[in-house]
Protein backbone atom coordinates (compact mmCIF):
# COMPACT_ATOMS: atom_id res chain seq x y z
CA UNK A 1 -62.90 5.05 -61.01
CA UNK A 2 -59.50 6.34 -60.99
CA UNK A 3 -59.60 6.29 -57.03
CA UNK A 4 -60.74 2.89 -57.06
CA UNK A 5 -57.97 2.39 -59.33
CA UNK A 6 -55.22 3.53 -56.98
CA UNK A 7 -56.43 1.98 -54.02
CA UNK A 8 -56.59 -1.28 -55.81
CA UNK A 9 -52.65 -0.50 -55.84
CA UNK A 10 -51.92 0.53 -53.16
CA UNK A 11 -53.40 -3.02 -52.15
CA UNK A 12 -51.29 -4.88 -54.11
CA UNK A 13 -48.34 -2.59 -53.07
CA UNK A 14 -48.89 -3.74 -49.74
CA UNK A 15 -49.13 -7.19 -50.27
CA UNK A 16 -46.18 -7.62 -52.02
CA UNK A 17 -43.84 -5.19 -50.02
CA UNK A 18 -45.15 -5.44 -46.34
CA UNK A 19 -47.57 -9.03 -46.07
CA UNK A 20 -46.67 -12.54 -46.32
CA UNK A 21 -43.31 -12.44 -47.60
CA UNK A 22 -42.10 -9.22 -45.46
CA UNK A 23 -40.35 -9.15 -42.31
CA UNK A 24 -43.93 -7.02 -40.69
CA UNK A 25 -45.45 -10.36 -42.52
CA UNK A 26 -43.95 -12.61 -39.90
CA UNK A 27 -43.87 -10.83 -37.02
CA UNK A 28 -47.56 -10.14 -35.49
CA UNK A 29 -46.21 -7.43 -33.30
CA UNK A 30 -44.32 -5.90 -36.52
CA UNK A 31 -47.42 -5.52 -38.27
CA UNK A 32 -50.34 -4.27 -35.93
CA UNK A 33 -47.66 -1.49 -34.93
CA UNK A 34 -47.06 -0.79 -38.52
CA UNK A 35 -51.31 -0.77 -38.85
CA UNK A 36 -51.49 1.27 -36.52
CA UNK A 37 -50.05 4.54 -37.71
CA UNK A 38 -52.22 3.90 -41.18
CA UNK A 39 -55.47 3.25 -38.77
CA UNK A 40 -54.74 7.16 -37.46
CA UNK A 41 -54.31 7.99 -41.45
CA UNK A 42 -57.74 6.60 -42.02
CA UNK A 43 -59.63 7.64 -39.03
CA UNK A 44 -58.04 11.18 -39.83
CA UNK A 45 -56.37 12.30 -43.16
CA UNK A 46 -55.00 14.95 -41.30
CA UNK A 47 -52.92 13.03 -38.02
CA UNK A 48 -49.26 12.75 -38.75
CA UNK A 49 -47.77 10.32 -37.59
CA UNK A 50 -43.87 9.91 -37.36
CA UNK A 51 -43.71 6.74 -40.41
CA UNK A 52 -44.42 9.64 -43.22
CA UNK A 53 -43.57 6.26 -45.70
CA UNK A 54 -44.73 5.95 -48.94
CA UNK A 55 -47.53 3.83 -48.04
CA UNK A 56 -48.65 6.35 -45.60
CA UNK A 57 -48.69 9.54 -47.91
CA UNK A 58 -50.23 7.35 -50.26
CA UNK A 59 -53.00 6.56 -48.04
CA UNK A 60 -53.71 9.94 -46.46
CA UNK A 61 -54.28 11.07 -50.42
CA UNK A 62 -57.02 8.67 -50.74
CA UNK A 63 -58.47 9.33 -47.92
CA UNK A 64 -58.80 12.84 -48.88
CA UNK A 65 -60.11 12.02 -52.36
CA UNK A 66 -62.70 9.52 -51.08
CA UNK A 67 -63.75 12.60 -48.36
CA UNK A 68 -64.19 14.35 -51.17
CA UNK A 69 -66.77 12.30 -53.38
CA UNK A 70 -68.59 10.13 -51.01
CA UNK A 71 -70.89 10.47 -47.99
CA UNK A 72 -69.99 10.75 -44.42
CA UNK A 73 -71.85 6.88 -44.75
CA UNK A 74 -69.91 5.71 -47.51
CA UNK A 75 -66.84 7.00 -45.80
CA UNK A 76 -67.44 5.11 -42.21
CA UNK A 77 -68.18 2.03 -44.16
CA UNK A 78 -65.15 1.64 -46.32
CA UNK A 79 -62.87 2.54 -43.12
CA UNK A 80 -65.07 -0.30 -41.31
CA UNK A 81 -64.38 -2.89 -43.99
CA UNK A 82 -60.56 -1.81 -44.48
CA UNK A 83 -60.05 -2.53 -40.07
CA UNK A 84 -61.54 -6.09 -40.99
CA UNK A 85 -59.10 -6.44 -43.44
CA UNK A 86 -56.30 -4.87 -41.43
CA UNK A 87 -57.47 -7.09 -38.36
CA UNK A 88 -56.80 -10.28 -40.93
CA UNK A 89 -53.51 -9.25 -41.56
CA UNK A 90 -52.55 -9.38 -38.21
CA UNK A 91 -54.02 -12.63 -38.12
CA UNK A 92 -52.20 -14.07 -41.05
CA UNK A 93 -48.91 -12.75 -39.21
CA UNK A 94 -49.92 -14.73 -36.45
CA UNK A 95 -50.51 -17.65 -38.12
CA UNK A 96 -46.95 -17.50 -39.74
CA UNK A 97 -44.85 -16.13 -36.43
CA UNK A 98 -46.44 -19.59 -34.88
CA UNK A 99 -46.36 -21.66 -38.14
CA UNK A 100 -50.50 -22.51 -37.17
CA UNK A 101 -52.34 -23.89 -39.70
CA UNK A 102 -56.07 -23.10 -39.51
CA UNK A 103 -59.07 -25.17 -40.11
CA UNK A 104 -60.45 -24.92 -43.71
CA UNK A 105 -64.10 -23.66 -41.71
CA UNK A 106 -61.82 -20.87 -39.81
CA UNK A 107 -59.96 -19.88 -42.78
CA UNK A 108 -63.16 -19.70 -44.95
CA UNK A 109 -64.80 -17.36 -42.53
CA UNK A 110 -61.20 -15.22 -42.31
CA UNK A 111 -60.61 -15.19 -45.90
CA UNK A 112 -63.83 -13.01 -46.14
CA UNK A 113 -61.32 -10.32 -44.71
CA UNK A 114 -57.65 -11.24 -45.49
CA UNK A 115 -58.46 -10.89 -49.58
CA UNK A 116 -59.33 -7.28 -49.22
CA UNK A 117 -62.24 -7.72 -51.26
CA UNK A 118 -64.86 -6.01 -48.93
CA UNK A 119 -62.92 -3.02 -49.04
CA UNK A 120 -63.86 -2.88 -52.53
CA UNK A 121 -66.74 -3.77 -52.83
CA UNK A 122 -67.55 -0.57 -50.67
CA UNK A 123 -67.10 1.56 -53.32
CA UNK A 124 -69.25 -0.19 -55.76
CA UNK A 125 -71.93 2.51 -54.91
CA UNK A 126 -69.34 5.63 -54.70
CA UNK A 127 -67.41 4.92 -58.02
CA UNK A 128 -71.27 4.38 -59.35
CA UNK A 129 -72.52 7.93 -58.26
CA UNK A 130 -75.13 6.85 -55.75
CA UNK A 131 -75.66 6.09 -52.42
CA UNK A 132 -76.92 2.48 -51.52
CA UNK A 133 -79.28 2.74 -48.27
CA UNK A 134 -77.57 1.17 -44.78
CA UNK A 135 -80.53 -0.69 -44.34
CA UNK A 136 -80.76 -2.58 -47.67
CA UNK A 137 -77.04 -3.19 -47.27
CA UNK A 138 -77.82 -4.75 -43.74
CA UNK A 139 -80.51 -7.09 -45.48
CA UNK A 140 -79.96 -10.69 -44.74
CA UNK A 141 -80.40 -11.87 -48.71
CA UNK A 142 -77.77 -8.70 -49.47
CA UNK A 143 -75.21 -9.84 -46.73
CA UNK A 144 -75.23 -13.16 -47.87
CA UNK A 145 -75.20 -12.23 -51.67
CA UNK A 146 -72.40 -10.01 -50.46
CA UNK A 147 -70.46 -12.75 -48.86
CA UNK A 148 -70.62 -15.34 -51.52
CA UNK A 149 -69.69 -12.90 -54.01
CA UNK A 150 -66.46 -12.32 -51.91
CA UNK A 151 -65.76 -16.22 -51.56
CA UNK A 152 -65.93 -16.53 -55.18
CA UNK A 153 -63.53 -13.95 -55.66
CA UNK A 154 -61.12 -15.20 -53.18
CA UNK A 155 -61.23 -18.59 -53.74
CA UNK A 156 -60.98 -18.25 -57.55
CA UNK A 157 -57.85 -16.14 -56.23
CA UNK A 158 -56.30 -19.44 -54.35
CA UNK A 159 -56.58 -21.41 -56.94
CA UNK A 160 -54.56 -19.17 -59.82
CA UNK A 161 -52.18 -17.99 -56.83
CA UNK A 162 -51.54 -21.66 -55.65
CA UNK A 163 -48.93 -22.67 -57.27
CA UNK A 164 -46.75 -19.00 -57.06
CA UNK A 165 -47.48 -19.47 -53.38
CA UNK A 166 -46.33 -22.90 -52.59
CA UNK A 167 -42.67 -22.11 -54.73
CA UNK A 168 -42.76 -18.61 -52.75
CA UNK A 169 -43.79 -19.23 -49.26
CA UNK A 170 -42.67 -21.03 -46.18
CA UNK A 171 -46.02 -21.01 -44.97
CA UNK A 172 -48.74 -21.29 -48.01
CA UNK A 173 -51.77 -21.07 -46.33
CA UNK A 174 -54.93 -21.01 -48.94
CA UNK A 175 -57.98 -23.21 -49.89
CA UNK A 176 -55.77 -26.04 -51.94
CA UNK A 177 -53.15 -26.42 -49.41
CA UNK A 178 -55.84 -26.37 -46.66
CA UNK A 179 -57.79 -28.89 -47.83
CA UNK A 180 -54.77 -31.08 -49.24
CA UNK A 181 -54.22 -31.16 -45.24
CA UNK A 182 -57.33 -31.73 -43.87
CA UNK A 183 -58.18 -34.49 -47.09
CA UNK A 184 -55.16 -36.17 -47.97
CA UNK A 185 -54.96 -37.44 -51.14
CA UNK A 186 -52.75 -35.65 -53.96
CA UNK A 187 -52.89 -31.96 -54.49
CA UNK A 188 -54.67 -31.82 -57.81
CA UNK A 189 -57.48 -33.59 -56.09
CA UNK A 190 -57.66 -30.86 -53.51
CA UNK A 191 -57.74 -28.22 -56.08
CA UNK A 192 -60.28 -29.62 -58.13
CA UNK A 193 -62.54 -29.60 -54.85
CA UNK A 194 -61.63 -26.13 -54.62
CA UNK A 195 -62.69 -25.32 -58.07
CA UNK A 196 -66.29 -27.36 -57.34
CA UNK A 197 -66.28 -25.01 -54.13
CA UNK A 198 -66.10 -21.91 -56.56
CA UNK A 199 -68.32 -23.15 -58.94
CA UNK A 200 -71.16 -23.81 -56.43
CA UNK A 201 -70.88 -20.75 -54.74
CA UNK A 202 -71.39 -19.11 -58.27
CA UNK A 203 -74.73 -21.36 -58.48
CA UNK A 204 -75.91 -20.42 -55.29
CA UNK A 205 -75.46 -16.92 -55.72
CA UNK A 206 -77.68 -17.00 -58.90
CA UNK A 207 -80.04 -18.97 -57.16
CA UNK A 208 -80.22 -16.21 -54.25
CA UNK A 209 -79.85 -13.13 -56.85
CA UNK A 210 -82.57 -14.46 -58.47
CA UNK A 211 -84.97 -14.98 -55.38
CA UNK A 212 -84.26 -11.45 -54.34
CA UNK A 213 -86.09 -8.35 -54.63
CA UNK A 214 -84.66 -5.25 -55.47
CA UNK A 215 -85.31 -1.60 -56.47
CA UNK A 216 -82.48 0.33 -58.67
CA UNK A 217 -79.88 0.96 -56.35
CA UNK A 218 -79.71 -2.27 -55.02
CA UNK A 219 -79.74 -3.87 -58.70
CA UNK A 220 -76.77 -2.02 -59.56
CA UNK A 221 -74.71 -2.77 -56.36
CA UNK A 222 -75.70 -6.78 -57.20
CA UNK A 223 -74.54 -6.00 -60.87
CA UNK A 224 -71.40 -4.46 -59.23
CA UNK A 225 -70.93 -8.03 -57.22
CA UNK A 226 -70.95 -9.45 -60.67
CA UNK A 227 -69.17 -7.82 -62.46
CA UNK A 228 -66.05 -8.29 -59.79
CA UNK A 229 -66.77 -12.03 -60.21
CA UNK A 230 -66.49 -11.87 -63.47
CA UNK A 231 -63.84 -9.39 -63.72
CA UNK A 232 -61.68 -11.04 -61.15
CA UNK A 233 -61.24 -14.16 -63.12
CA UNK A 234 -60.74 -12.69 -66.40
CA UNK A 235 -57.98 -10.49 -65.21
CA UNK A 236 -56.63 -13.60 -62.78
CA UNK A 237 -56.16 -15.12 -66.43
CA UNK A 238 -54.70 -12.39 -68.13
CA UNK A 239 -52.32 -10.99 -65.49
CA UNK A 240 -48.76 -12.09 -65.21
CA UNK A 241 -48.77 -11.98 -61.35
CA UNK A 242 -49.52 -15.40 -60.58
CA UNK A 243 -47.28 -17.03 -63.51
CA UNK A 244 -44.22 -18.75 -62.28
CA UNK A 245 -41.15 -17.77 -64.47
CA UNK A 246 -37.44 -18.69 -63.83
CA UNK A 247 -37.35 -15.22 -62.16
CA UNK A 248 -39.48 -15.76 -59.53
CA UNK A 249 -38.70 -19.14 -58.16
């Protein structure tokens, strides 16, 4: 837990300090050089590599620790999902460098990756104590109970984050904004279709979980997608990190 913990900050550490509102956060180049030294870090908790930063020696330490409690599996999957992510990131940079705006379809099937949320979902089974089988993972009812369990958490995410991000940002790209462009109409009203977007990817999940067989592994890693659903919007509610004070705008 207490590895899940940390990288869950070093996450947020990241965001804040080297993503969207970071110099590596506009520049494309910037960031897939900067990626690219914590890629070696991750492939190889031993490589050094001449940026020694904090984020780096921060990183090789969980990478040890996670060699250290999970399988050889477990370990090639969360370094899989963390390049998606990574990948994203360069994307986003992209996005800003050229002020694009994408389509609310392409940004739906990006935001899978840019939230981070697959990277944590990885560990469901390793913080748990067991080992999930590849194949049941690779199921198509799990991958798409895996999936909607991420867009809930990441549009849920756009939604308290909106307004911090349109004082903060040049370039606020999320699900609101998105759709504000695409629609028209005032903001609230894009937000509110947001929200119905969240809420019916919550009832289609149930429908799916419920239509789904599974032994005891795979109920716990579905109880695991749940309770990040849940657990995401209680502490998006509770947290102070998307409130907008006089200090932040």
């Amino acid at each position: 837990m207490q590895l899940h913990a940390d990288w869950q900050m070093w996450l947020f550490a990241f965001d804040d300090v080297r993503s969207e509102e970071s110099e590596a956060g506009m520049h494309p180049g910037l960031m897939a050089r900067t990626l690219a030294s914590y890629l070696r870090i991750l492939q190889d908790p031993t490589t050094q590599v001449p940026e020694d930063d904090a984020f780096t020696a921060a990183l090789r330490d969980l990478r040890h620790r996670l060699e250290a409690v999970a399988s050889q599996a477990q370990v090639d999957r969360f370094v899989t999902s963390v390049l998606g992510y990574w990948f994203a990131q360069v994307w986003e940079a992209a996005n800003r460098a050229d002020a694009a705006w994408p389509t609310v379809e392409e940004y739906a099937a990006m935001r899978v990756h840019t939230g981070a949320v697959p990277t944590c979902l990885a560990l469901i089974d390793v913080v748990g104590g067991f080992e999930l089988d590849a194949a049941e993972l690779a199921r198509h009812d799990v991958k798409a109970l895996t999936t909607k369990a991420v867009n809930v958490v990441c549009w849920a995410n756009d939604i308290h984050s909106y307004e911090k991000e349109a004082a903060r940002s040049n370039h606020p790209v999320n699900l609101p904004a998105l759709l504000h462009r695409r629609d028209g109409g005032g903001i609230q009203e894009a937000i509110d279709l947001a929200a119905r977007m969240h809420d019916d990817e919550v009832t289609a999940y149930r429908d799916l979980r419920h239509r789904t067989a599974a032994g005891k592994k795979l109920e716990r890693y579905l109880d695991g997608l749940q309770s990040w659903m849940r657990g995401n919007l209680t502490w998006s509610l509770s947290t102070g990190r998307y409130q907008q004070t006089a200090d932040q705008t």
